[in-house]
C-alpha atoms as a PDB file:
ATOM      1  CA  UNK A   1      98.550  73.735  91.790  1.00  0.00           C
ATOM      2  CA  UNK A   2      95.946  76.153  90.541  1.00  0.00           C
ATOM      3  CA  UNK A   3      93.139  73.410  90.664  1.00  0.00           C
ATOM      4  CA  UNK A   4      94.233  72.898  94.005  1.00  0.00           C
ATOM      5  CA  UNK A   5      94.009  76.777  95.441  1.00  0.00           C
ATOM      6  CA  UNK A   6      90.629  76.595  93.552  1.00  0.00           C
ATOM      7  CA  UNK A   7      89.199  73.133  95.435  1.00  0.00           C
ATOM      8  CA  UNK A   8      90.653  74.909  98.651  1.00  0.00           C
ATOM      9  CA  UNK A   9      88.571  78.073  98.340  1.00  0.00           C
ATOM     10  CA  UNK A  10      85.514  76.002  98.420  1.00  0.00           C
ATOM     11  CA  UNK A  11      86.543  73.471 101.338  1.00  0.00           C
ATOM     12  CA  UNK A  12      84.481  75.206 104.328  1.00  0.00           C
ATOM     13  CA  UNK A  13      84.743  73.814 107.638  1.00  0.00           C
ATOM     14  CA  UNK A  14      81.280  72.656 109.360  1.00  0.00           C
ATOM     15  CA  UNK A  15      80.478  71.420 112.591  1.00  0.00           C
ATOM     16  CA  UNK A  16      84.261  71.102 112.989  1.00  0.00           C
ATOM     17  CA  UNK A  17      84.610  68.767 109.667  1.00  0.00           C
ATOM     18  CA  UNK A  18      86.065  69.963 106.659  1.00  0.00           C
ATOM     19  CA  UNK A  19      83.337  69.702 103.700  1.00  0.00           C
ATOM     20  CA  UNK A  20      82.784  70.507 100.137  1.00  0.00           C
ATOM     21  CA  UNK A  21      78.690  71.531  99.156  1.00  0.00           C
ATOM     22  CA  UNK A  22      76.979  69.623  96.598  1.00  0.00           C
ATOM     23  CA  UNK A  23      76.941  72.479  94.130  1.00  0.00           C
ATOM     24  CA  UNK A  24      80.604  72.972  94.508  1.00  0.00           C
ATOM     25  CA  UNK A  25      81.365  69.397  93.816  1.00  0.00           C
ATOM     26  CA  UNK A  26      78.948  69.376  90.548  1.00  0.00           C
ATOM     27  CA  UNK A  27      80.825  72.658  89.473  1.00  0.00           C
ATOM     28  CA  UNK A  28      83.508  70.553  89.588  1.00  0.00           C
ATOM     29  CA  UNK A  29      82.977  67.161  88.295  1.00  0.00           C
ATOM     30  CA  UNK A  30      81.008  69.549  85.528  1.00  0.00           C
ATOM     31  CA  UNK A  31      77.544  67.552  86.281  1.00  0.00           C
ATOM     32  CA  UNK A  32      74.288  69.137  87.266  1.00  0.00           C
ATOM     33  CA  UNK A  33      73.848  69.686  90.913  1.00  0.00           C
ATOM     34  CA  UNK A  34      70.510  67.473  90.656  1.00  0.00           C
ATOM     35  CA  UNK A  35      72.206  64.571  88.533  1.00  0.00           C
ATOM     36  CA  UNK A  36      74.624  64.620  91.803  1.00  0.00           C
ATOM     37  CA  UNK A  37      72.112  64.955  94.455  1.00  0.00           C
ATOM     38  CA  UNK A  38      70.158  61.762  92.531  1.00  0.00           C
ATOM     39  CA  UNK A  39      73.043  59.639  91.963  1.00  0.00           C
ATOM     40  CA  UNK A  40      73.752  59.785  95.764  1.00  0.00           C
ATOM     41  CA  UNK A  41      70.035  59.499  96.546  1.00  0.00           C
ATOM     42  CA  UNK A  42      70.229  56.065  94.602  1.00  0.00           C
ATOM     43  CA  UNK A  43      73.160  54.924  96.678  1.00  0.00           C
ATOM     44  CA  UNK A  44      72.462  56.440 100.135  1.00  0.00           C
ATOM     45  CA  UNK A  45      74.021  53.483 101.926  1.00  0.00           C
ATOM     46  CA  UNK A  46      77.256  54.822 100.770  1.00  0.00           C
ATOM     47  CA  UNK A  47      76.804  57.582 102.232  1.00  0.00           C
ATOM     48  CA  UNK A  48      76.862  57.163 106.364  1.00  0.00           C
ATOM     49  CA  UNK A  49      76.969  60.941 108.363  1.00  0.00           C
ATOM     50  CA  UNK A  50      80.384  61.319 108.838  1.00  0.00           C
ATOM     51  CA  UNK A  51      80.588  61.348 104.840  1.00  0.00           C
ATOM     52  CA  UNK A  52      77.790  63.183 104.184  1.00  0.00           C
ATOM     53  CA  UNK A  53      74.724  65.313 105.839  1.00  0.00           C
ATOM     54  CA  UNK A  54      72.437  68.199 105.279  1.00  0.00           C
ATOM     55  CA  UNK A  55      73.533  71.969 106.321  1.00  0.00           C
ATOM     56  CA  UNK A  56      70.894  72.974 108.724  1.00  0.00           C
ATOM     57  CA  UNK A  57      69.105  76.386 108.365  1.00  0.00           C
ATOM     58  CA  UNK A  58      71.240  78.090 111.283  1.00  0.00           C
ATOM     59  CA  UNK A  59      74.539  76.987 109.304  1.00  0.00           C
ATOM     60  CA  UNK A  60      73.463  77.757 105.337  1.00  0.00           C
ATOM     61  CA  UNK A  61      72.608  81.224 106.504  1.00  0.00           C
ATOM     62  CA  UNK A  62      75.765  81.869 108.473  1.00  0.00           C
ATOM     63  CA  UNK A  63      77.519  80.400 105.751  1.00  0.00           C
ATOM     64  CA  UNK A  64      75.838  82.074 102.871  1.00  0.00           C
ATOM     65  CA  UNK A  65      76.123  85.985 104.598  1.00  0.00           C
ATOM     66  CA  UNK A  66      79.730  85.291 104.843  1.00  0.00           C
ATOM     67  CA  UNK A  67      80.660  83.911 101.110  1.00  0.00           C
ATOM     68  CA  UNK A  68      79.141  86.414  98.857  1.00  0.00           C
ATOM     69  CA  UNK A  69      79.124  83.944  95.524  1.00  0.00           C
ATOM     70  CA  UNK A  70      77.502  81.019  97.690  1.00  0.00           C
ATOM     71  CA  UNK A  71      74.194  83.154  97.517  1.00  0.00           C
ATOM     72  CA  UNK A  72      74.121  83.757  93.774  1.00  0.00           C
ATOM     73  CA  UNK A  73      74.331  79.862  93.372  1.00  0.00           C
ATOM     74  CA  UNK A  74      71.896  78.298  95.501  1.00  0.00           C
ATOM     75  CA  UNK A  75      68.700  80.036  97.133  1.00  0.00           C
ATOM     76  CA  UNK A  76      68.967  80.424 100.639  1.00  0.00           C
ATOM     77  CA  UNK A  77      66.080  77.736 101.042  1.00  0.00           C
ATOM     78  CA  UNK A  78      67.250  74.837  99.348  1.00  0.00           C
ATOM     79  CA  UNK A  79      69.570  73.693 102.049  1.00  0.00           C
ATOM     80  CA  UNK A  80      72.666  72.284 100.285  1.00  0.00           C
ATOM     81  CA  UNK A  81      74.781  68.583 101.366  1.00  0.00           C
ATOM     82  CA  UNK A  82      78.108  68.460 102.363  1.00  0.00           C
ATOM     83  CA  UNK A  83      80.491  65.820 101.811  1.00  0.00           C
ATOM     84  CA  UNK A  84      83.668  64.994 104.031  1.00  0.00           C
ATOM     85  CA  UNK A  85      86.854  63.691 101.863  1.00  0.00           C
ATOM     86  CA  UNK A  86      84.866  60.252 102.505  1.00  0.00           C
ATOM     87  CA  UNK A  87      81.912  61.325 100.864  1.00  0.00           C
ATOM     88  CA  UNK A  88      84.150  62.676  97.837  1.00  0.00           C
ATOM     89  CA  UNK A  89      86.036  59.721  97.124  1.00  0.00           C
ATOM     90  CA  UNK A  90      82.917  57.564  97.265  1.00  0.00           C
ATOM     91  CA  UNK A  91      81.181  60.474  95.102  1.00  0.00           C
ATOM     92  CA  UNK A  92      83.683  59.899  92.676  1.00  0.00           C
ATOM     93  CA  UNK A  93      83.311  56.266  92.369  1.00  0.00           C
ATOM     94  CA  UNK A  94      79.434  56.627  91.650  1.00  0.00           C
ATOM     95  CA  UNK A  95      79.506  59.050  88.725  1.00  0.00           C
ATOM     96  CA  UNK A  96      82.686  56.928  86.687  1.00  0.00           C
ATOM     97  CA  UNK A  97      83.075  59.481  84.368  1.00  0.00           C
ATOM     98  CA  UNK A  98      87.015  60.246  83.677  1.00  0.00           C
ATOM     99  CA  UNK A  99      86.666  64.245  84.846  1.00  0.00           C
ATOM    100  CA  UNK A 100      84.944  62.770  88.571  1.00  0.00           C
ATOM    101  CA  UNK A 101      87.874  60.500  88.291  1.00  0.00           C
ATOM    102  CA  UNK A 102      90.575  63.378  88.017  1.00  0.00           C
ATOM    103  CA  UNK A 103      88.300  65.430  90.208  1.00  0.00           C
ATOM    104  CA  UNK A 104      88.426  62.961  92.957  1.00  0.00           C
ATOM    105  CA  UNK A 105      92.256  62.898  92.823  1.00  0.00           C
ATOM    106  CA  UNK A 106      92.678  67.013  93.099  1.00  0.00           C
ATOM    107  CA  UNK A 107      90.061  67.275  95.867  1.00  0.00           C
ATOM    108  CA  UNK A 108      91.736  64.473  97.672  1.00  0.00           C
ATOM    109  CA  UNK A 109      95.078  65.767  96.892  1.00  0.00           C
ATOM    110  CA  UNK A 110      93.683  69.403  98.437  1.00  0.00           C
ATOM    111  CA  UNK A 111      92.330  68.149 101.300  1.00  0.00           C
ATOM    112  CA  UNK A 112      95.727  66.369 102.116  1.00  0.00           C
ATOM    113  CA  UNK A 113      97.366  69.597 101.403  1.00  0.00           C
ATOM    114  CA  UNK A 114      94.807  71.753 104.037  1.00  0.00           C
ATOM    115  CA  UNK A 115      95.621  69.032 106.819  1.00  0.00           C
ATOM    116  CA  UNK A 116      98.998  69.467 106.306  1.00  0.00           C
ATOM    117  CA  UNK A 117      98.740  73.117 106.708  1.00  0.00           C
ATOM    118  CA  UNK A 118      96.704  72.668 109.675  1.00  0.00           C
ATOM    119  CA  UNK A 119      98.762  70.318 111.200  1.00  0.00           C
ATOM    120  CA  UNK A 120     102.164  72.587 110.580  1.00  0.00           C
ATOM    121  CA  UNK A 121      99.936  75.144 112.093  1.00  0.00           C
ATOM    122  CA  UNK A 122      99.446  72.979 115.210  1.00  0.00           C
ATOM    123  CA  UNK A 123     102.757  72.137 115.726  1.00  0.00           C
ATOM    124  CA  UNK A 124     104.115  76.079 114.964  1.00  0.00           C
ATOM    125  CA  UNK A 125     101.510  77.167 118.033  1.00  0.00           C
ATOM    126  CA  UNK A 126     102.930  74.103 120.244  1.00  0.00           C
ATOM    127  CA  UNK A 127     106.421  75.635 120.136  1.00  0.00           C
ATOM    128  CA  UNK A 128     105.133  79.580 120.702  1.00  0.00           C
ATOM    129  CA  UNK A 129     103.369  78.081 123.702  1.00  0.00           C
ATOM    130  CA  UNK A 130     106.609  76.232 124.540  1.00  0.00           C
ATOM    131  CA  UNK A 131     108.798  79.232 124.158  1.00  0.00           C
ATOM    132  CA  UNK A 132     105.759  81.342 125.970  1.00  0.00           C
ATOM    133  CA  UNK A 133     106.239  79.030 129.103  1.00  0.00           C
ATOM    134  CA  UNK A 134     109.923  79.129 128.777  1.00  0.00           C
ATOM    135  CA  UNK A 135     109.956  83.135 129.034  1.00  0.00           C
ATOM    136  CA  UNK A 136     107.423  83.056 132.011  1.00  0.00           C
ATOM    137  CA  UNK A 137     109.726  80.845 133.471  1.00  0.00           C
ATOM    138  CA  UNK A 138     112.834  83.330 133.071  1.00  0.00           C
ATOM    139  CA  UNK A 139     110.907  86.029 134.059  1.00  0.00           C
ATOM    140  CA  UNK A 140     109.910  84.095 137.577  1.00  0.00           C
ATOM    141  CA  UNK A 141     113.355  83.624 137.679  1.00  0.00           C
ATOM    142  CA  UNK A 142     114.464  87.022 137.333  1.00  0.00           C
ATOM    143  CA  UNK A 143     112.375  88.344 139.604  1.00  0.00           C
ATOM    144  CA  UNK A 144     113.322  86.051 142.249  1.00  0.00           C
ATOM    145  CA  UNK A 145     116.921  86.740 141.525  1.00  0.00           C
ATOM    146  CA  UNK A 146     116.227  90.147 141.682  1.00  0.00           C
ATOM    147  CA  UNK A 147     114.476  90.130 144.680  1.00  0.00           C
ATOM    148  CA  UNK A 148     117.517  87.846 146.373  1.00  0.00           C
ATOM    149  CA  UNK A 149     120.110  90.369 144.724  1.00  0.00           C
ATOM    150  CA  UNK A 150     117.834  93.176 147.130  1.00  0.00           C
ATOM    151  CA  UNK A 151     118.015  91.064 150.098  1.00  0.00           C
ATOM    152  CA  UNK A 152     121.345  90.245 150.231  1.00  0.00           C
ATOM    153  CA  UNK A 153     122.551  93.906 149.597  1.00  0.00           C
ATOM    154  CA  UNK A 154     119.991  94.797 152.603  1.00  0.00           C
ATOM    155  CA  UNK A 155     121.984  92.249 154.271  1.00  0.00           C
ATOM    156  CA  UNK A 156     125.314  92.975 153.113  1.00  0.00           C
ATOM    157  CA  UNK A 157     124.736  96.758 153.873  1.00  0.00           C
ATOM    158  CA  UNK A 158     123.483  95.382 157.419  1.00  0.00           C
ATOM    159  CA  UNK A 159     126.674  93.476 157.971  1.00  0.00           C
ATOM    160  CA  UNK A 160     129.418  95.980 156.654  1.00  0.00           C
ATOM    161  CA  UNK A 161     127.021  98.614 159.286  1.00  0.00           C
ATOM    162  CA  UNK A 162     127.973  96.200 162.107  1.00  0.00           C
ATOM    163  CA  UNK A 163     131.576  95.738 160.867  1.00  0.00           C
ATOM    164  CA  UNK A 164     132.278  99.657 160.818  1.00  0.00           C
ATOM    165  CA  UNK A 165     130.637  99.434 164.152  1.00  0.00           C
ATOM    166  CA  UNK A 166     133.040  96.883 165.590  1.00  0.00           C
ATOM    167  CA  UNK A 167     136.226  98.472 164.088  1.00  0.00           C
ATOM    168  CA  UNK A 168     134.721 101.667 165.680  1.00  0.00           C
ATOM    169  CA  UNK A 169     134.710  99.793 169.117  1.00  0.00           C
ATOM    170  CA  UNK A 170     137.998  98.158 168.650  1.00  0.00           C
ATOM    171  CA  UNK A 171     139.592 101.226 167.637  1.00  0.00           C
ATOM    172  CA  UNK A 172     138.184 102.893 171.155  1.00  0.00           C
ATOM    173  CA  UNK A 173     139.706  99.621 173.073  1.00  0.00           C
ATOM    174  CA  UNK A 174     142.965  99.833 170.965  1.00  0.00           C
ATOM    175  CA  UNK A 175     143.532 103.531 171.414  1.00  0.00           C
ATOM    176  CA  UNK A 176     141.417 104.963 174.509  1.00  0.00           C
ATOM    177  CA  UNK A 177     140.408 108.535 173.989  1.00  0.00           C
ATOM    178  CA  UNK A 178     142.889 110.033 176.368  1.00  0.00           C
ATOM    179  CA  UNK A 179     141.480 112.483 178.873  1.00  0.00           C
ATOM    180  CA  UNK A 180     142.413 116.202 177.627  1.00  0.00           C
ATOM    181  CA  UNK A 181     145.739 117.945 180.078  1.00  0.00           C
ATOM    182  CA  UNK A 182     144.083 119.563 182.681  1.00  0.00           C
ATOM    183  CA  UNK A 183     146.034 123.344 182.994  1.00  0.00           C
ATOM    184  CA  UNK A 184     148.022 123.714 185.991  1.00  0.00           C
ATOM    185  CA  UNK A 185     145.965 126.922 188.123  1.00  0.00           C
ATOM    186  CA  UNK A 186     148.838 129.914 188.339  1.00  0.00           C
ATOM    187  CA  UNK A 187     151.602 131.585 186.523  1.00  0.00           C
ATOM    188  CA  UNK A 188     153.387 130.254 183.725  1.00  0.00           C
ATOM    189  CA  UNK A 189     156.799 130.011 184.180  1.00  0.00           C
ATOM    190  CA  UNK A 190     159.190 129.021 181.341  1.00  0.00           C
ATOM    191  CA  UNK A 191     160.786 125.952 183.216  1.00  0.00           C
ATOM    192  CA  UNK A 192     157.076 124.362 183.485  1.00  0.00           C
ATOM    193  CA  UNK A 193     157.339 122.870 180.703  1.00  0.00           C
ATOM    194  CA  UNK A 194     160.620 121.242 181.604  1.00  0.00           C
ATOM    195  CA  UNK A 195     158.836 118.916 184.675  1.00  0.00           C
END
């Protein structure tokens, strides 16, 4: 597993392919970076673009002020190739030695291991954008329940008005206010009461 983490930390990711640089590859099959770049110079028909091409100018220096150690192995001017996990296993069969052999297998096997983070990856971000969704949805929801919830009591507080209102004017129909007992004009007399 250590070779692994170590072939990973020099997998870099250009023009949206991941790639391993020449000098990274002879570091690790233990060859010169020369005796690589002949041996593939000798057998370029193996060797169509999508398994190997040239870092252009713009990338190397991008590349190089971002990895500190890539500039204290290759000069900024030699521009260096990269090779896809194509190019690595085809590498491997032109240099036959038993370390490119073994070196082939671990780079292979790291590669495998990257696209299977990166596709776990994927599919972790398609379910947060699947719960995301699912959330905006509830909170539509909400707020159009909420928003009913204030309607109705509007209308419920309309309708329970106009109820109190009716039991107001049925009460009036039920029991009419009775007109107040005018007084009689004149003297009281204690047998008034009695008619």
């Amino acid at each position: 597993m250590e070779k692994e983490i170590s072939i990973q930390e020099r997998i870099y990711e250009v023009r949206g392919m991941r790639v391993m640089l020449d000098y990274d590859l002879a570091l690790l099959y233990q060859v010169e970076t020369r005796v690589l770049n002949q041996a593939v110079k000798r057998n370029i028909s193996r060797f169509p673009e999508d398994f190997m091409f040239q870092i252009e100018s713009e990338e190397w220096e991008r590349m190089s002020s971002q990895f500190v150690t890539t500039s204290s192995r290759r000069p900024k001017t030699a521009l260096p190739y990269a090779f896809t996990e194509h190019g690595v296993i085809m590498l491997a069969g032109l240099l036959r030695s038993e370390m490119a052999i073994q070196m082939s297998i671990n780079i292979t096997r790291a590669f495998i291991a990257m696209r299977n983070y990166i596709m776990s990856t994927r599919s972790i971000e398609a379910e947060l954008s699947e719960l995301r969704a699912r959330l905006q949805l509830l909170e539509r929801a909400d707020e159009e329940t909420s928003e009913a919830v204030s309607d109705l009591s509007e209308d419920v507080r309309a309708e329970i008005s106009t109820i109190y209102q009716a039991i107001a004017a049925l009460s009036v129909k039920v029991n009419p206010p009775q007109p107040p007992q005018q007084r009689k004009i004149g003297f009281k007399t204690g047998n008034d009461d009695e008619k």
